[in-house]
N, C-alpha and C. Protein backbone atom coordinates (compact mmCIF):
# COMPACT_ATOMS: atom_id res chain seq x y z
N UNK A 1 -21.23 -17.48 44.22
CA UNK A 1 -21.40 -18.88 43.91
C UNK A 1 -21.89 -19.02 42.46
N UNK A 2 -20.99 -20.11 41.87
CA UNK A 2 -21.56 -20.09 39.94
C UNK A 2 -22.76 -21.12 40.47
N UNK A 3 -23.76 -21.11 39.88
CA UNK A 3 -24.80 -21.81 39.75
C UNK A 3 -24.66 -22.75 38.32
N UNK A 4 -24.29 -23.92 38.33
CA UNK A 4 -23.89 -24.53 36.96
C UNK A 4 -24.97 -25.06 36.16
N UNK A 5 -25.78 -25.06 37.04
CA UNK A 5 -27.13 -25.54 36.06
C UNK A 5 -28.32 -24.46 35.50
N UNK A 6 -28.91 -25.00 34.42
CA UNK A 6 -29.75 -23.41 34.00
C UNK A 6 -30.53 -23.15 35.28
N UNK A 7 -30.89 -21.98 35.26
CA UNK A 7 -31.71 -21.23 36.22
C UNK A 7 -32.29 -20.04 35.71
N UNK A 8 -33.22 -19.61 36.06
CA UNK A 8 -34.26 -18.42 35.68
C UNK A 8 -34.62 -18.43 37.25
N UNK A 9 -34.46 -16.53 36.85
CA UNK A 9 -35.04 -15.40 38.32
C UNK A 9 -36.46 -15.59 38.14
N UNK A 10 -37.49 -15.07 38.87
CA UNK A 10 -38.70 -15.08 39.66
C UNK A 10 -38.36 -13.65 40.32
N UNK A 11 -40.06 -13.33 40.32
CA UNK A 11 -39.90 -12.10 41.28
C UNK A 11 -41.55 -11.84 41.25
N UNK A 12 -41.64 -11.71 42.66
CA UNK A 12 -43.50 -11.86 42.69
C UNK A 12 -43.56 -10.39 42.34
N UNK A 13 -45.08 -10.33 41.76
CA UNK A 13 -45.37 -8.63 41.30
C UNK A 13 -45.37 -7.90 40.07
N UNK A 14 -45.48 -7.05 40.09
CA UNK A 14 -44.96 -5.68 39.36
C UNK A 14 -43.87 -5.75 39.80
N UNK A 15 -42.72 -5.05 39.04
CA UNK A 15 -41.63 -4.55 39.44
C UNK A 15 -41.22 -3.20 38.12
N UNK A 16 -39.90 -2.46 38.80
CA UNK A 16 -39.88 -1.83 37.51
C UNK A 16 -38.10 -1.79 37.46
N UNK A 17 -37.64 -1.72 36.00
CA UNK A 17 -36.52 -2.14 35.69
C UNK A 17 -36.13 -0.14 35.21
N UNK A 18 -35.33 0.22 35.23
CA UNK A 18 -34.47 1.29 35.24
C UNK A 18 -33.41 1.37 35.05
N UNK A 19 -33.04 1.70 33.64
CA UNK A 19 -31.32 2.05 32.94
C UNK A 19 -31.22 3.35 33.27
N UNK A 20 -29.66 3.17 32.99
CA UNK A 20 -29.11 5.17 33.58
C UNK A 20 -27.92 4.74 32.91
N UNK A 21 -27.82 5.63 32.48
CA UNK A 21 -26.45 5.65 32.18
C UNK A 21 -25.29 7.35 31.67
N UNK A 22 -24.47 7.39 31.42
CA UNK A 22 -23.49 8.66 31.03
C UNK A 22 -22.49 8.46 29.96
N UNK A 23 -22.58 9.24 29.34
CA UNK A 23 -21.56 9.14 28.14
C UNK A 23 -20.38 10.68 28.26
N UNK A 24 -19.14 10.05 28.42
CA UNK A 24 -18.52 10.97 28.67
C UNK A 24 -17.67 11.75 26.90
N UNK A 25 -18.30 12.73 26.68
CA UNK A 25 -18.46 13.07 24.84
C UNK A 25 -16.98 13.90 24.94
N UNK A 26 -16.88 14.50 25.45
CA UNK A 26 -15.01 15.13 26.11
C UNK A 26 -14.62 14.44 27.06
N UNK A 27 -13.62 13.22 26.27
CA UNK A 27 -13.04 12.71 27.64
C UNK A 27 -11.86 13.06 28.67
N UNK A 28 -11.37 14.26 27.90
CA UNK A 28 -10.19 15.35 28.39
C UNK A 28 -10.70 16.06 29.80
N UNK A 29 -12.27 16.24 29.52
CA UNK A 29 -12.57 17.40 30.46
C UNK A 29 -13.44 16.77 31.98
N UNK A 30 -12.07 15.83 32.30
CA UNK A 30 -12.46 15.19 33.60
C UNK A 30 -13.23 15.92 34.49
N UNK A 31 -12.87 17.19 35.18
CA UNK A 31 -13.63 18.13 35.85
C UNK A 31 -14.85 18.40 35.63
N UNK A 32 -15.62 17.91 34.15
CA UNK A 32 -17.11 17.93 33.64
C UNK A 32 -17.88 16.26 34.81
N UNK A 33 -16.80 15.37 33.80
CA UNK A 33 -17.47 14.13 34.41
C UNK A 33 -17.25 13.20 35.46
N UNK A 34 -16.05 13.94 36.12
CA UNK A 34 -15.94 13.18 37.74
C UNK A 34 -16.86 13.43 38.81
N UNK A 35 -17.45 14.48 38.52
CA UNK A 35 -18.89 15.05 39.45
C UNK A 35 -19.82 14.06 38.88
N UNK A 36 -19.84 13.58 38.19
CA UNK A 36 -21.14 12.81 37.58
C UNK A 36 -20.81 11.26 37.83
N UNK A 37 -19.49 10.87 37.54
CA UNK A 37 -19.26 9.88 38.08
C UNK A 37 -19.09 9.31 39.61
N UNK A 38 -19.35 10.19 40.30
CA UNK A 38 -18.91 9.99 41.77
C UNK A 38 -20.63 9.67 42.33
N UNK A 39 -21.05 10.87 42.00
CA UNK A 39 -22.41 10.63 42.17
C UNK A 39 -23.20 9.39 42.24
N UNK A 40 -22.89 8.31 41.34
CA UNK A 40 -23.69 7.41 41.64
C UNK A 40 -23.53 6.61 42.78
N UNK A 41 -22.24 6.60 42.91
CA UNK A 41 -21.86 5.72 44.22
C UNK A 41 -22.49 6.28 45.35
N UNK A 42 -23.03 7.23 45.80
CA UNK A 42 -23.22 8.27 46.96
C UNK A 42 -24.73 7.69 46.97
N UNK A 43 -25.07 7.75 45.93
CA UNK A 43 -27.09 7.49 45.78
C UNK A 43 -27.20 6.25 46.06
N UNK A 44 -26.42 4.83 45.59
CA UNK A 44 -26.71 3.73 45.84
C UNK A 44 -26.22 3.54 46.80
N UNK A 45 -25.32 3.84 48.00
CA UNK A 45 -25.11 3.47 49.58
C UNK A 45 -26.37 3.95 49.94
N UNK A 46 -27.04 5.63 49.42
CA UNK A 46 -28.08 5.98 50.55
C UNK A 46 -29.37 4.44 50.06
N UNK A 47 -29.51 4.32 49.26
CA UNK A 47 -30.56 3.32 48.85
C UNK A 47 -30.60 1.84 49.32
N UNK A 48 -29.10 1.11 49.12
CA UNK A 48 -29.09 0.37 49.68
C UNK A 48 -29.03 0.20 51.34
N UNK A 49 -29.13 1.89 52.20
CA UNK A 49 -28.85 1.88 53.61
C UNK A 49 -30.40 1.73 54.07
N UNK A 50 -31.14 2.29 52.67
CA UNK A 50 -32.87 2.20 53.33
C UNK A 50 -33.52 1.35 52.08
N UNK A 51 -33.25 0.05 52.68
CA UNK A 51 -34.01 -0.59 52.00
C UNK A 51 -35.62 -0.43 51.63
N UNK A 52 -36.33 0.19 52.29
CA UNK A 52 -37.63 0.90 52.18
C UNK A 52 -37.99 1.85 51.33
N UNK A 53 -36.67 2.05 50.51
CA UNK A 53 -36.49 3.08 49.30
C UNK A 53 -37.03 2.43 48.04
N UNK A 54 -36.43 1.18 48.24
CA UNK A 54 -37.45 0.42 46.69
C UNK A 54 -36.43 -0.31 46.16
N UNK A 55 -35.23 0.06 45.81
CA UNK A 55 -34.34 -0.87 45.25
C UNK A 55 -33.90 -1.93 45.27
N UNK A 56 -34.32 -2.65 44.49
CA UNK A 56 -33.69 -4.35 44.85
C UNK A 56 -32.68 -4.67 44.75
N UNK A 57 -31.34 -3.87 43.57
CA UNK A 57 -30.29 -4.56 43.28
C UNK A 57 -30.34 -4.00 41.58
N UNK A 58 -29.06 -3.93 41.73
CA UNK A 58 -28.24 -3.47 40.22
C UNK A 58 -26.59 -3.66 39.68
N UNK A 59 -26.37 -3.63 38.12
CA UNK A 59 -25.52 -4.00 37.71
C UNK A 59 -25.12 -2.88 37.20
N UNK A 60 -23.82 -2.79 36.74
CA UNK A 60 -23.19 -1.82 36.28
C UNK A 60 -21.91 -1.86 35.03
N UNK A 61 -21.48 -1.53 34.24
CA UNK A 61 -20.65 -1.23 33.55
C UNK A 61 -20.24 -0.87 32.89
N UNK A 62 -18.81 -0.13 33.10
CA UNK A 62 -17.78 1.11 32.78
C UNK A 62 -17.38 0.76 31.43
N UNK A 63 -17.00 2.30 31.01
CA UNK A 63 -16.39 2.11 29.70
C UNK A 63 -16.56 4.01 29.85
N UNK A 64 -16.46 4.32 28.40
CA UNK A 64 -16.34 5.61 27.69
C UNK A 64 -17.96 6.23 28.11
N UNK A 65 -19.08 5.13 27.74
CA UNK A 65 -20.42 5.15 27.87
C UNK A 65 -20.57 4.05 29.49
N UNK A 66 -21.11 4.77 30.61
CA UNK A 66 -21.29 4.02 31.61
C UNK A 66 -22.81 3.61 31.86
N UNK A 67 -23.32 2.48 32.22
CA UNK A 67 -24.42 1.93 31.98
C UNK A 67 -24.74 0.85 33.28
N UNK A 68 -25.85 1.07 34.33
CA UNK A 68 -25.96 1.05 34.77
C UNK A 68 -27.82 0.35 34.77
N UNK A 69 -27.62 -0.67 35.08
CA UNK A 69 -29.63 -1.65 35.15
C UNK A 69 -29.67 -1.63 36.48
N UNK A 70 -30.85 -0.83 37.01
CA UNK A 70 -31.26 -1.45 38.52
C UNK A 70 -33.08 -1.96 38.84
N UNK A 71 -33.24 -2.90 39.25
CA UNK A 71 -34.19 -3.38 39.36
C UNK A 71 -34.77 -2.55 40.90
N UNK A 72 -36.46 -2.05 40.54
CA UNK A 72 -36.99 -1.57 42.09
C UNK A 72 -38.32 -2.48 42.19
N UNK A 73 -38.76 -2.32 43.18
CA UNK A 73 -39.99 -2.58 44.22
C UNK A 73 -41.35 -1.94 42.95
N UNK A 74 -41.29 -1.11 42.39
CA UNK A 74 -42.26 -0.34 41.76
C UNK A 74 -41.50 1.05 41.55
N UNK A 75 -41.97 0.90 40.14
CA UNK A 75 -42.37 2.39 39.55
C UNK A 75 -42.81 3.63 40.64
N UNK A 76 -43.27 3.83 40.91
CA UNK A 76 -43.32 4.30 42.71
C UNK A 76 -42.85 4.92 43.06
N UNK A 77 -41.39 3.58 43.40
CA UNK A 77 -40.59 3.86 44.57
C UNK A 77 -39.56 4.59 43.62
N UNK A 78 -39.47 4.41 42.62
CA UNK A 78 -38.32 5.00 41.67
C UNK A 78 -38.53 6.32 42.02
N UNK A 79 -39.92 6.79 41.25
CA UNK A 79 -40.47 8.31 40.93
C UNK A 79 -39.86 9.04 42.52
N UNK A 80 -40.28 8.08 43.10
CA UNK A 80 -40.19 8.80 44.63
C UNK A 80 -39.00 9.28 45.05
N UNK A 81 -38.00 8.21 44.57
CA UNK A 81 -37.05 8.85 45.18
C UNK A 81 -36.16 9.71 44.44
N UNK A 82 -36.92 9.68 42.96
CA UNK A 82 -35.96 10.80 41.80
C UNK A 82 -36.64 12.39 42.49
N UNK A 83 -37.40 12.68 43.26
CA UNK A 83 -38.42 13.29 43.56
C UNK A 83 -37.81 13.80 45.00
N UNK A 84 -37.38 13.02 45.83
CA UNK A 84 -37.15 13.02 47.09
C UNK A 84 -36.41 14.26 48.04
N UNK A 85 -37.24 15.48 48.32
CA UNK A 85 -35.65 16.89 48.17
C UNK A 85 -34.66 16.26 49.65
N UNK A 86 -35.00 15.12 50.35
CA UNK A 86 -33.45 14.91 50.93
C UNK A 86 -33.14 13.66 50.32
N UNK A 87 -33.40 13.13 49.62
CA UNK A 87 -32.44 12.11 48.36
C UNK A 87 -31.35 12.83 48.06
N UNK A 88 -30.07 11.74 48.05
CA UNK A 88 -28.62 12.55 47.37
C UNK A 88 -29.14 12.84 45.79
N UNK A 89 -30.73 12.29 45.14
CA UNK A 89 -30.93 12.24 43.80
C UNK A 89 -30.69 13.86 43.10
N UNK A 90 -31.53 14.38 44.18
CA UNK A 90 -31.87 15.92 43.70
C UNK A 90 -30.39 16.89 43.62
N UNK A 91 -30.01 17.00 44.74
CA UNK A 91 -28.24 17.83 44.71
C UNK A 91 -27.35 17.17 43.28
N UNK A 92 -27.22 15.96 42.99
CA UNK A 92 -26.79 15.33 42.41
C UNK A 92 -27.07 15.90 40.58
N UNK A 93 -28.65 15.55 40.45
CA UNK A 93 -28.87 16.95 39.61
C UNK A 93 -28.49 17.99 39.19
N UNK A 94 -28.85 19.03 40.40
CA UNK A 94 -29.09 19.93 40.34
C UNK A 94 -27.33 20.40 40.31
N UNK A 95 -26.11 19.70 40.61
CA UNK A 95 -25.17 19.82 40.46
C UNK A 95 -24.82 19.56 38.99
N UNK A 96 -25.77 18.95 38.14
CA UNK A 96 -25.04 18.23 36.89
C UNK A 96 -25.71 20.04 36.31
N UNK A 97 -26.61 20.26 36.36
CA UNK A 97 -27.38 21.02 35.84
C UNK A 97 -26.64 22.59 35.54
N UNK A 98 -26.25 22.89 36.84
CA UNK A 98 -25.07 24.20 37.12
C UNK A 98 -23.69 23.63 36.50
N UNK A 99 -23.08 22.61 36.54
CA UNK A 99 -21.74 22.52 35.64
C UNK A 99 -21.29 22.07 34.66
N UNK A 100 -22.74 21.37 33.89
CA UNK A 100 -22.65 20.76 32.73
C UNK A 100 -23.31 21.52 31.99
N UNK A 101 -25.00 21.30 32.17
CA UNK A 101 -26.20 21.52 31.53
C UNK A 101 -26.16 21.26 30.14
N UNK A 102 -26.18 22.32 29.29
CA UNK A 102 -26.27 21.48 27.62
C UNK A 102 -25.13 21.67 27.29
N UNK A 103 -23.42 21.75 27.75
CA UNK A 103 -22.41 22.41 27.04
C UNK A 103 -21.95 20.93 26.20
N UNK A 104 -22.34 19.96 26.35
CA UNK A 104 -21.99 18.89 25.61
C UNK A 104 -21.01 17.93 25.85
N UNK A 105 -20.35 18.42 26.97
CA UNK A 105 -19.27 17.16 27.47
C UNK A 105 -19.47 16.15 28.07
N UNK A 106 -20.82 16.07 28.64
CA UNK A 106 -21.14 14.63 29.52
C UNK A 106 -22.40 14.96 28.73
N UNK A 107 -22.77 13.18 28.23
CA UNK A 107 -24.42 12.80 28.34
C UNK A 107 -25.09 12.06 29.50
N UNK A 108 -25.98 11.84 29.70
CA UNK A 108 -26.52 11.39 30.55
C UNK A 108 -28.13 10.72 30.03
N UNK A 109 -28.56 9.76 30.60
CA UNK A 109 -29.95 8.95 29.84
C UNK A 109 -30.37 8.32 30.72
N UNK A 110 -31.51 8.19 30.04
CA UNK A 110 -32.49 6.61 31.33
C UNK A 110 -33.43 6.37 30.78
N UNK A 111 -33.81 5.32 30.94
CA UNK A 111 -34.93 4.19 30.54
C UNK A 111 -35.70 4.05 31.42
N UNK A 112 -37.33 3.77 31.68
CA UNK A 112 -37.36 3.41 33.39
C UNK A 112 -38.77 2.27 32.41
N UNK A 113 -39.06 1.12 32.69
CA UNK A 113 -40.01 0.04 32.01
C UNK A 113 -40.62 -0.41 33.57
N UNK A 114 -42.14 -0.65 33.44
CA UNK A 114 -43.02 -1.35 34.09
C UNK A 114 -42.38 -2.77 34.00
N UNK A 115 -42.60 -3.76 34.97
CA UNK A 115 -42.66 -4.97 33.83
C UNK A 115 -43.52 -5.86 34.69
N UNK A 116 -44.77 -6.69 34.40
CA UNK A 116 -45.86 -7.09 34.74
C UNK A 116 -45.73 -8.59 34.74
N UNK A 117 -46.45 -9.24 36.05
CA UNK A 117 -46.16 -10.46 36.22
C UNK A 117 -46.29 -11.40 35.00
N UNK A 118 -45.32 -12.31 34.47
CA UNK A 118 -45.58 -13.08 33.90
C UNK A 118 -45.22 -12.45 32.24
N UNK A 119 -44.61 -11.24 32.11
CA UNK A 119 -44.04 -10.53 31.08
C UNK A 119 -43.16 -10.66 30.53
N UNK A 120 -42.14 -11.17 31.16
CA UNK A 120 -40.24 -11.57 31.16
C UNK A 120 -40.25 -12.76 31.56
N UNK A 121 -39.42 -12.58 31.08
CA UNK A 121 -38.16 -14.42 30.98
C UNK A 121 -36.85 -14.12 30.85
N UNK A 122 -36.42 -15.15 31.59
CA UNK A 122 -34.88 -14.95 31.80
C UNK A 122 -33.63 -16.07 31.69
N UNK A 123 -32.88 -16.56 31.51
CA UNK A 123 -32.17 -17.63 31.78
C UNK A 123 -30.69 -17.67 32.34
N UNK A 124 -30.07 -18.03 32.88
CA UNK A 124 -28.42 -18.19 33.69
C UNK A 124 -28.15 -19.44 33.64
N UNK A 125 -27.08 -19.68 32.94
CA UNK A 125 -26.14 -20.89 32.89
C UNK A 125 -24.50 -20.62 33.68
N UNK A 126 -24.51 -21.17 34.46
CA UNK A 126 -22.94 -20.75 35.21
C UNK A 126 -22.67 -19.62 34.96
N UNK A 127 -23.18 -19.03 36.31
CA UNK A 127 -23.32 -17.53 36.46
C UNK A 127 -23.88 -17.25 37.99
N UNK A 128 -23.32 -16.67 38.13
CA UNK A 128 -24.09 -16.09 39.77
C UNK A 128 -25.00 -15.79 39.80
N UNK A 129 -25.38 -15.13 41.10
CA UNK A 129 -27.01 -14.60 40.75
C UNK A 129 -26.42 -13.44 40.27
N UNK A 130 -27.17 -13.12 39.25
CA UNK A 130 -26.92 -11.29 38.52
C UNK A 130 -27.76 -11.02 38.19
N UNK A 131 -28.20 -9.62 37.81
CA UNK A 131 -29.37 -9.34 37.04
C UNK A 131 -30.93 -9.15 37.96
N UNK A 132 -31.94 -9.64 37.36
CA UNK A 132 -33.14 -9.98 38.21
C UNK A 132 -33.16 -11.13 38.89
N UNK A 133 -31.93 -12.14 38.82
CA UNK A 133 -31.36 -13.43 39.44
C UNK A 133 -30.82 -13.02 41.33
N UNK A 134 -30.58 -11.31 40.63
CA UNK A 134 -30.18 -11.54 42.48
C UNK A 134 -30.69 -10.16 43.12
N UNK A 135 -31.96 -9.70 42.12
CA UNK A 135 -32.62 -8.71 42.64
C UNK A 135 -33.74 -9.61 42.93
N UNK A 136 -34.20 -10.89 42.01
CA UNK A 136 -35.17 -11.72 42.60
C UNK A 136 -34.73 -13.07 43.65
N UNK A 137 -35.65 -14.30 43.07
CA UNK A 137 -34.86 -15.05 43.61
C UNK A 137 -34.49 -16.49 42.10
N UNK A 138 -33.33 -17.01 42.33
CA UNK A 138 -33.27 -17.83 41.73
C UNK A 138 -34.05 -19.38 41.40
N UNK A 139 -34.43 -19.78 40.44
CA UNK A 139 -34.76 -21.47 40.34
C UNK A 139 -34.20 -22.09 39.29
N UNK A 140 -34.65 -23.24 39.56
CA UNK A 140 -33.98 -24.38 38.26
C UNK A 140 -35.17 -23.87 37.08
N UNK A 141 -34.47 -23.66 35.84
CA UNK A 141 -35.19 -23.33 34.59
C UNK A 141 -35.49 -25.34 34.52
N UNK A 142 -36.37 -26.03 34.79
CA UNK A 142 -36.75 -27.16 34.44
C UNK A 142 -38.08 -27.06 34.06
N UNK A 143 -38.39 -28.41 33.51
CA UNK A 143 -39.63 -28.82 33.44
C UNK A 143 -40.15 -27.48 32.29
N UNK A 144 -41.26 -27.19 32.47
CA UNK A 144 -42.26 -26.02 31.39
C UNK A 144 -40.91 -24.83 31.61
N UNK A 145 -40.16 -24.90 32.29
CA UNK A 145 -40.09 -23.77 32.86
C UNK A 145 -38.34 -23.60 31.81
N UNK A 146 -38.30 -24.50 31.01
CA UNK A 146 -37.09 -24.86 30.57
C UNK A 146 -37.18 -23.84 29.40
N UNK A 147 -37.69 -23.66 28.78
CA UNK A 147 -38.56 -22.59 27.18
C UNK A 147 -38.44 -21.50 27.92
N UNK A 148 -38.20 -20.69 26.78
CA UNK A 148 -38.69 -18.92 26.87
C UNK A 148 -40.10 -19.03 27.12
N UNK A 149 -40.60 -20.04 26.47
CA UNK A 149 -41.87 -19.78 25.84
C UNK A 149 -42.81 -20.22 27.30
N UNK A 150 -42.21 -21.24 27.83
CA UNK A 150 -42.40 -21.99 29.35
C UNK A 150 -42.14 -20.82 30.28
N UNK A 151 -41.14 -20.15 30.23
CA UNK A 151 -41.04 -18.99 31.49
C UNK A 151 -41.82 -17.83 31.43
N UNK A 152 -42.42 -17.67 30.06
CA UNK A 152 -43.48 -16.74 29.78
C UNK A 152 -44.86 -17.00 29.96
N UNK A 153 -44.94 -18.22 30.54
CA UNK A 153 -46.11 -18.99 30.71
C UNK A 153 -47.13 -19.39 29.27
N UNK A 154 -46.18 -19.19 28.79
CA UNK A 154 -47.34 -19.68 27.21
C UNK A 154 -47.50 -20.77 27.07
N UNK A 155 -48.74 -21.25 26.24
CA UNK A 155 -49.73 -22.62 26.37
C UNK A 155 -49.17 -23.27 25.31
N UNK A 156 -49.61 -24.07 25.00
CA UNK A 156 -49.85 -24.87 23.48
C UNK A 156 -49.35 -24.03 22.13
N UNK A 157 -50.73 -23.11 22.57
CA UNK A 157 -50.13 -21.80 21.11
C UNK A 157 -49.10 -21.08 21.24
N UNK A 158 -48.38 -21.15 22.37
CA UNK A 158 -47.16 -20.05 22.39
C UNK A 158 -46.87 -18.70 22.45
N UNK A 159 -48.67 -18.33 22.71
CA UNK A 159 -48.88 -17.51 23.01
C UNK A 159 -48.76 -16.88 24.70
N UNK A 160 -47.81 -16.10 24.97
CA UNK A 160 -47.42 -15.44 26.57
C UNK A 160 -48.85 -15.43 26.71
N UNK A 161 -49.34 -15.96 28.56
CA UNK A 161 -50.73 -16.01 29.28
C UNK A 161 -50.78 -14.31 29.51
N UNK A 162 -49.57 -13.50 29.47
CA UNK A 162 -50.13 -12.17 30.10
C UNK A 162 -50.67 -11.73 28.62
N UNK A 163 -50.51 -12.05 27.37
CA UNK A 163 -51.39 -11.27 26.39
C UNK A 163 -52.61 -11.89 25.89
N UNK A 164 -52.89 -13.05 26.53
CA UNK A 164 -54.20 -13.17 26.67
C UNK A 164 -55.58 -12.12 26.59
N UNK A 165 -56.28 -12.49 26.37
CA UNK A 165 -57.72 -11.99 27.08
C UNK A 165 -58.82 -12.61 27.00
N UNK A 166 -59.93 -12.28 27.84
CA UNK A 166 -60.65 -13.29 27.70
C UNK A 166 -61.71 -12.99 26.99
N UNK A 167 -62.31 -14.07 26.41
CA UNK A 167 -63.19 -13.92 25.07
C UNK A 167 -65.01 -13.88 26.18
């Protein structure tokens, strides 16, 4: 469903945001990066089958460099399940590790960010829920809430309430 009017995600908490992504540096040497590409699909059925794993929801997209944002429950639940020895995380690895390792034909990366209530801001104009829009929940960006500066909760001075402190 397009949502035609602005809207900004919400999401009570802590949460933690997590990039991944692969860069395929020999794109000849499919047999390097079809093991790596298959892989992700295998990890996000087991995650999305146990929701108790942490994951809220993620986006994805392909190219030469594949890139991949998923929003979790906590920092935590991430560690936990990069950690997990019956997670598909670990084989998955430990497979890149034995047929790649440093020979240079596939990269591979990640980002993993805290992000603390009242830290982020977001906005969607005719757009589905995507993003932290449909790992959280959606609202009307109105009222205070219409500003970056409003979704960051900043006052008068424009200063974000989470970098506050108190005097």
């Amino acid at each position: 469903m397009i949502h035609r009017e602005r809207m900004t995600a919400r999401l009570d908490g802590e949460f933690a945001v997590f990039l991944i992504g692969a860069r395929f540096n020999r794109p000849w040497a499919v047999h390097k990066w079809l093991p790596v590409a298959r892989a992700m699909p295998r990890m996000l059925r087991e995650l999305y089958a146990q929701p108790e794993l942490g994951l809220l929801s993620h986006e994805m997209w392909f190219s030469r460099t594949l890139v991949m944002v998923q929003y979790w429950r906590s920092m935590d639940a991430l560690l936990a399940y990069a950690k997990a020895r019956d997670s598909a995380h670990l084989p998955a690895w430990q497979q890149f590790n034995r047929a790649v390792g440093t020979d240079g034909s596939v990269g591979i990366w990640h980002e993993s960010y805290v992000v603390r209530p009242g830290a982020y801001e977001n906005v969607y104009v005719n757009m589905p829920a995507f993003g932290l829009g449909r790992a959280g929940s959606l609202v009307p960006a109105a009222g205070p809430m219409r500003s970056a500066a409003g979704r960051l909760g900043a006052d008068a001075t424009h200063e974000p309430m989470a970098t506050k402190t108190a005097d």
